[in-house]
Protein backbone atom coordinates (compact mmCIF):
# COMPACT_ATOMS: atom_id res chain seq x y z
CA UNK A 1 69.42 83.41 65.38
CA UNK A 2 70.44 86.49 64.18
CA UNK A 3 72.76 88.79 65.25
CA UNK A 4 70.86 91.09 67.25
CA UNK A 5 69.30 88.22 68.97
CA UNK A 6 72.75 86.65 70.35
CA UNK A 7 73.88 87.17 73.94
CA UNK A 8 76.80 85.90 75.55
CA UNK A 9 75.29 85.36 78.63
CA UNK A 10 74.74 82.24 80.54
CA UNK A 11 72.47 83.31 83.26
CA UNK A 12 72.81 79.99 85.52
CA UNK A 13 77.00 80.90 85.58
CA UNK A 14 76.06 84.16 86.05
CA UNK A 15 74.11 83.73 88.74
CA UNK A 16 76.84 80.91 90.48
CA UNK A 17 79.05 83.96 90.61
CA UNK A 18 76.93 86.07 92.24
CA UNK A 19 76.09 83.56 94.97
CA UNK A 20 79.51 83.99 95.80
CA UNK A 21 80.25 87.67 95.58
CA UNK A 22 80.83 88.28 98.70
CA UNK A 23 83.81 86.10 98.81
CA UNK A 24 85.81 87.21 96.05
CA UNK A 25 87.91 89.46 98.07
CA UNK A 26 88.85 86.88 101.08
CA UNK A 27 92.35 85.12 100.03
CA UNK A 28 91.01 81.95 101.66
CA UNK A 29 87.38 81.60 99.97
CA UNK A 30 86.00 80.43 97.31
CA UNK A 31 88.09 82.54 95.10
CA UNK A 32 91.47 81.32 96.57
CA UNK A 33 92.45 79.84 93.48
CA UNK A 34 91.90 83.75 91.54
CA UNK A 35 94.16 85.32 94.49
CA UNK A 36 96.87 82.67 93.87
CA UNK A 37 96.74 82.91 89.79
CA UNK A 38 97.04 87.48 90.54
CA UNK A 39 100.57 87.80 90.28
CA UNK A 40 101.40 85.81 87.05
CA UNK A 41 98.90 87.27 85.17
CA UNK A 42 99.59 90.66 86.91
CA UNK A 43 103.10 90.29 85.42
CA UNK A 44 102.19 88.84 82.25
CA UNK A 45 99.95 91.76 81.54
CA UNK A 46 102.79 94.38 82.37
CA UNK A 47 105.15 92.90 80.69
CA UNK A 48 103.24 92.65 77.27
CA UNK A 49 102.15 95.88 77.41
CA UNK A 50 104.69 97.63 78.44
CA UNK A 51 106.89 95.92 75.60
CA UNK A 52 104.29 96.58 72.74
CA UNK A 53 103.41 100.43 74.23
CA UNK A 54 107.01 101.15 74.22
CA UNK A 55 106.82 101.32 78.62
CA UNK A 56 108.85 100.73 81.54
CA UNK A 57 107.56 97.46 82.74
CA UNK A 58 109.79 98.41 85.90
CA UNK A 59 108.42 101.80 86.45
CA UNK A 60 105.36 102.92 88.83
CA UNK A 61 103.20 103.55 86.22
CA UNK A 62 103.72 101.59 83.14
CA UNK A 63 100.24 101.44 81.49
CA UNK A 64 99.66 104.98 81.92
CA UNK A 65 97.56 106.80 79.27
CA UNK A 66 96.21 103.37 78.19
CA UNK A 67 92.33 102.60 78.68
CA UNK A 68 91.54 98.95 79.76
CA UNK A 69 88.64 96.78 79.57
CA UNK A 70 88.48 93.96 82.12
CA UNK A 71 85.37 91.87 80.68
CA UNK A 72 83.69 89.55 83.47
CA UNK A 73 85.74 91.80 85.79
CA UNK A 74 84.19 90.05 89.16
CA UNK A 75 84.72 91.57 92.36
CA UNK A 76 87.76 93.78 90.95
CA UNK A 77 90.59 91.54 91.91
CA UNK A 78 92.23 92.48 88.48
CA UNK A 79 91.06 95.95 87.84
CA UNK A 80 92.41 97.27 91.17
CA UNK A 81 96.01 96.59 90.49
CA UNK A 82 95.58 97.15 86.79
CA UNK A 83 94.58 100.70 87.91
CA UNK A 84 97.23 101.13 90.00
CA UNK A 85 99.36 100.59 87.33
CA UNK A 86 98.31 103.65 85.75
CA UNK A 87 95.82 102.22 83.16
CA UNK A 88 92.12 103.95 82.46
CA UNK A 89 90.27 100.78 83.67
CA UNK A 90 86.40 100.13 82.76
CA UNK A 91 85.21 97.09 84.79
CA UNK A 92 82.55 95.21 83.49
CA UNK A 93 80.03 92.10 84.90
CA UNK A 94 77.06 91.12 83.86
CA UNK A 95 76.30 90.31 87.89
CA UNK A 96 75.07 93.45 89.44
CA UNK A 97 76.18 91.41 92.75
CA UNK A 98 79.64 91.37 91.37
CA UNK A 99 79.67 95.10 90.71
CA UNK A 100 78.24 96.17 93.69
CA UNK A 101 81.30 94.12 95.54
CA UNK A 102 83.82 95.56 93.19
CA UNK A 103 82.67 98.92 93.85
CA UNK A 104 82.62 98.67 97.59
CA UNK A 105 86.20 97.64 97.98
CA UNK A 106 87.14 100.06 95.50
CA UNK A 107 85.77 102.72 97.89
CA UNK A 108 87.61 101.26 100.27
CA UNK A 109 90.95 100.61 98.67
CA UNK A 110 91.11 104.24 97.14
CA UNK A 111 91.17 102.30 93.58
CA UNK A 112 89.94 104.72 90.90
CA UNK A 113 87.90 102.58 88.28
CA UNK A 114 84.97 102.38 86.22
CA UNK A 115 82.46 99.41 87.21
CA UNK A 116 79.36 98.70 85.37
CA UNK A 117 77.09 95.90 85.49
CA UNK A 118 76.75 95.64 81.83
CA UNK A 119 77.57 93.05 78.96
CA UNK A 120 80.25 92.87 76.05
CA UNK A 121 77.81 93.46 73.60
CA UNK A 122 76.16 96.36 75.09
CA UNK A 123 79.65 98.38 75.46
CA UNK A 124 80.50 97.09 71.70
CA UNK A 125 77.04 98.27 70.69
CA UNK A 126 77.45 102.18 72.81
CA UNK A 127 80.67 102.16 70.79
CA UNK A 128 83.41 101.77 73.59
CA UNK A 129 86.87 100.98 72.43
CA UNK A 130 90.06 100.31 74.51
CA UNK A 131 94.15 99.78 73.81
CA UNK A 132 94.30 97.16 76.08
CA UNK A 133 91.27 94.03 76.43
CA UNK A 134 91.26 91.65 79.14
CA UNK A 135 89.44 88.47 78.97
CA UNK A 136 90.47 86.67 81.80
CA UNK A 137 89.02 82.99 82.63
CA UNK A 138 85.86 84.61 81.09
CA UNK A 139 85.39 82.41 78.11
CA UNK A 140 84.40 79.28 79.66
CA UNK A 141 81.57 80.78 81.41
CA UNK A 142 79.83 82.39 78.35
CA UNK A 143 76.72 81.13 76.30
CA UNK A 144 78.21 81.95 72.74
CA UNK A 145 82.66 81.63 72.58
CA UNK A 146 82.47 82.84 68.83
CA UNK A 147 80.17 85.40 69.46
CA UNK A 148 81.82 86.82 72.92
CA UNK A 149 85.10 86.97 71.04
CA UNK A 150 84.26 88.89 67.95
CA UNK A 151 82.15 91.06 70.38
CA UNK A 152 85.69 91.56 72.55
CA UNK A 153 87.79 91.98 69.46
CA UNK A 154 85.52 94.65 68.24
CA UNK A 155 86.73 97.00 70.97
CA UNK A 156 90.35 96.82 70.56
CA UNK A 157 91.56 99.96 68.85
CA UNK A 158 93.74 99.52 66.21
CA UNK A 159 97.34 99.26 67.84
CA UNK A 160 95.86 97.62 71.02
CA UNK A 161 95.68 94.08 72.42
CA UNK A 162 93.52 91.49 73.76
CA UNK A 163 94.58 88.80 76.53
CA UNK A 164 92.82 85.70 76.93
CA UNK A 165 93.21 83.49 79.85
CA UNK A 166 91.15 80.30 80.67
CA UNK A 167 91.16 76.23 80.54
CA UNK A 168 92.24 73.60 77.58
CA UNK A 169 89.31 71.37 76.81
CA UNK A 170 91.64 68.51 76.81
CA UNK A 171 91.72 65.55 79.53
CA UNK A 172 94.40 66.19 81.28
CA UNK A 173 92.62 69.46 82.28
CA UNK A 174 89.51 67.67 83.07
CA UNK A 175 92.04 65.65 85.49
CA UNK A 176 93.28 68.79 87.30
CA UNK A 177 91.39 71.73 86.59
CA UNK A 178 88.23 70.16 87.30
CA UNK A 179 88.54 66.85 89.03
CA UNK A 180 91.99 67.82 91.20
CA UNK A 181 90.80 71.51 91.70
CA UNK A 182 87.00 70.77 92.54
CA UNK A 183 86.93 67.48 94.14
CA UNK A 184 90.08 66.33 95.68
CA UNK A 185 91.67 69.53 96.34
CA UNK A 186 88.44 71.60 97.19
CA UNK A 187 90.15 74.82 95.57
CA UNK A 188 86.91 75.36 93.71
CA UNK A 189 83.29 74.90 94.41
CA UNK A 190 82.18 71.60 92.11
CA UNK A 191 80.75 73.03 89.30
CA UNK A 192 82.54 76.09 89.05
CA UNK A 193 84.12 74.75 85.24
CA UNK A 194 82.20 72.43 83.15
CA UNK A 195 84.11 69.91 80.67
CA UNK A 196 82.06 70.84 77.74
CA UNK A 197 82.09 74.43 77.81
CA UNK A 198 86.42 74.53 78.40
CA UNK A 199 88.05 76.19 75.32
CA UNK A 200 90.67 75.06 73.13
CA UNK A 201 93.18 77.71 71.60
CA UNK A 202 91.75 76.38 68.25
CA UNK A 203 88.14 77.58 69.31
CA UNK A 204 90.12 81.62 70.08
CA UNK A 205 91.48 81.88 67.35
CA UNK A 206 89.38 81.41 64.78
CA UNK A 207 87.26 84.54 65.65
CA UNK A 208 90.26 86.69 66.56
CA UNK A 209 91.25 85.99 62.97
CA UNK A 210 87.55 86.44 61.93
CA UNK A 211 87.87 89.91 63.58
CA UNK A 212 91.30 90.62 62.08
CA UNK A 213 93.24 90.15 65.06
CA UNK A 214 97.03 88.69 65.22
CA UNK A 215 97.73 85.57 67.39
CA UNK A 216 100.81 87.00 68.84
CA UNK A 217 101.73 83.87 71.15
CA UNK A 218 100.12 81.35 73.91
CA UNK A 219 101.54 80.72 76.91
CA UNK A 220 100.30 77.84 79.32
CA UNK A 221 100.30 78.88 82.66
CA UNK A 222 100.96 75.82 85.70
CA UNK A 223 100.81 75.61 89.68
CA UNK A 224 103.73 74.63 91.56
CA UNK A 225 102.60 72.81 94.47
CA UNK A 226 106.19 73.31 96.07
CA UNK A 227 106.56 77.21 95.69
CA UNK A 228 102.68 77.52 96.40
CA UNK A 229 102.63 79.34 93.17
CA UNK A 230 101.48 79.74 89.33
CA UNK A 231 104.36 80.40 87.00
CA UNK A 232 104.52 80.69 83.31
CA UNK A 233 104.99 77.20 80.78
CA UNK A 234 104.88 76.12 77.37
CA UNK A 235 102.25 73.48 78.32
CA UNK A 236 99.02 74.68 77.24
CA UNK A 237 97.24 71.44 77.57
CA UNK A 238 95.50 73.23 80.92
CA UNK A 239 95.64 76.70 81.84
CA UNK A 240 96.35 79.08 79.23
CA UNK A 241 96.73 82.96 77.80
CA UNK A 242 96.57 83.56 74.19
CA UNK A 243 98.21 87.48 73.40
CA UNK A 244 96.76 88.83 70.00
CA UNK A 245 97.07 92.25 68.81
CA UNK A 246 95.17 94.21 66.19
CA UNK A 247 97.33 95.93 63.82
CA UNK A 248 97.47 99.44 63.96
């Protein structure tokens, strides 16, 4: 296939998603799992890029002046507080469903961002670029990792960064990720993550380094079942974030 022929769209996990749009918003639906996982990754975001933009992680603003992609953005649940933060966000889905949710709450919430129901490879191709990418729990929903990640890394200016977030193909996440999560637990409609198409880190970063990006560090990211929250770990083995910057 060449180039011009790939996609990185998987139209059946597309169109799960937008099955579901209406949901993403309610704390207790089918998307509970996203509102619980917000503030770690909220966090994790500022504090990477306010230490590698020179900001003040603690200030009201601290990704000011910076423009954002959120790839696979959903119903907005990051780019809302992203904005808030100060950041220049462009929200992107391939689900027209998903876009038309974001942008109603948006209108709602006052949040000032850019939503368009359009794929990686179409911004990469119009020539978009951004300081800051996020790729968050995208990857394991696309039809082509290698592709979707050069396509993603192709955006980043030179200076910027790209955060990756999603699930270890390993067993122990098809224990808890998928089994736990979907099945016993009922956080997750079955089917929402697929064994075979989980990432490793492995599978990242060979096309970040492909696309002469940096594999600054990887953080594993666990649920404490006691504090009813997700907090940052060196165990990658399930969920993870892998930080890589291009240099400037």
């Amino acid at each position: 296939m060449s180039e011009a022929q790939r996609t990185t769209i998987d139209q059946a996990e597309v169109d799960r998603f937008s099955a579901m749009a209406a949901e993403w918003w309610s704390p207790t639906g089918k998307f509970r799992p996203l509102h619980k996982f917000n503030p770690v990754r909220l966090a994790y975001i500022r504090d990477v890029a306010a230490a590698h933009f020179g900001r003040d992680p603690k200030s009201a603003k601290p990704l000011e002046g910076l423009r954002v992609l959120d790839i696979g953005c959903g119903g907005g649940l990051l780019s809302e507080p992203v904005s808030r933060m100060g950041a220049d966000v462009l929200g992107a889905d391939a689900s027209e469903k998903n876009i038309g949710i974001a942008k109603t709450h948006a209108a709602q919430s006052g949040a000032i961002v850019d939503y368009r129901a359009v794929t990686a490879e179409a911004l990469a191709e119009a020539g978009e670029t951004f300081d800051i990418v996020l790729n968050m729990e995208v990857v394991e929903h696309v039809a082509d990792v290698e592709f979707f990640i050069r396509t993603c890394a192709s955006m980043v200016r030179p200076g910027g960064l790209m955060l990756i977030a999603t699930i270890n193909r390993t067993l122990k996440a098809k224990a808890l990720a998928i089994f736990a999560a979907e099945v016993v637990l009922r956080w997750l409609p079955r089917g929402t993550h697929q064994y075979e198409k989980l990432v490793t880190p492995e599978e990242l970063e060979a096309p970040l380094a492909a696309s002469g990006m940096d594999v600054v560090e990887k953080r594993g990211v666990f649920f404490n079942p006691l504090q009813d929250r997700w907090n940052l770990s060196s165990d990658t083995d399930v969920n993870y974030m892998v930080l890589a910057r291009r240099p400037a």
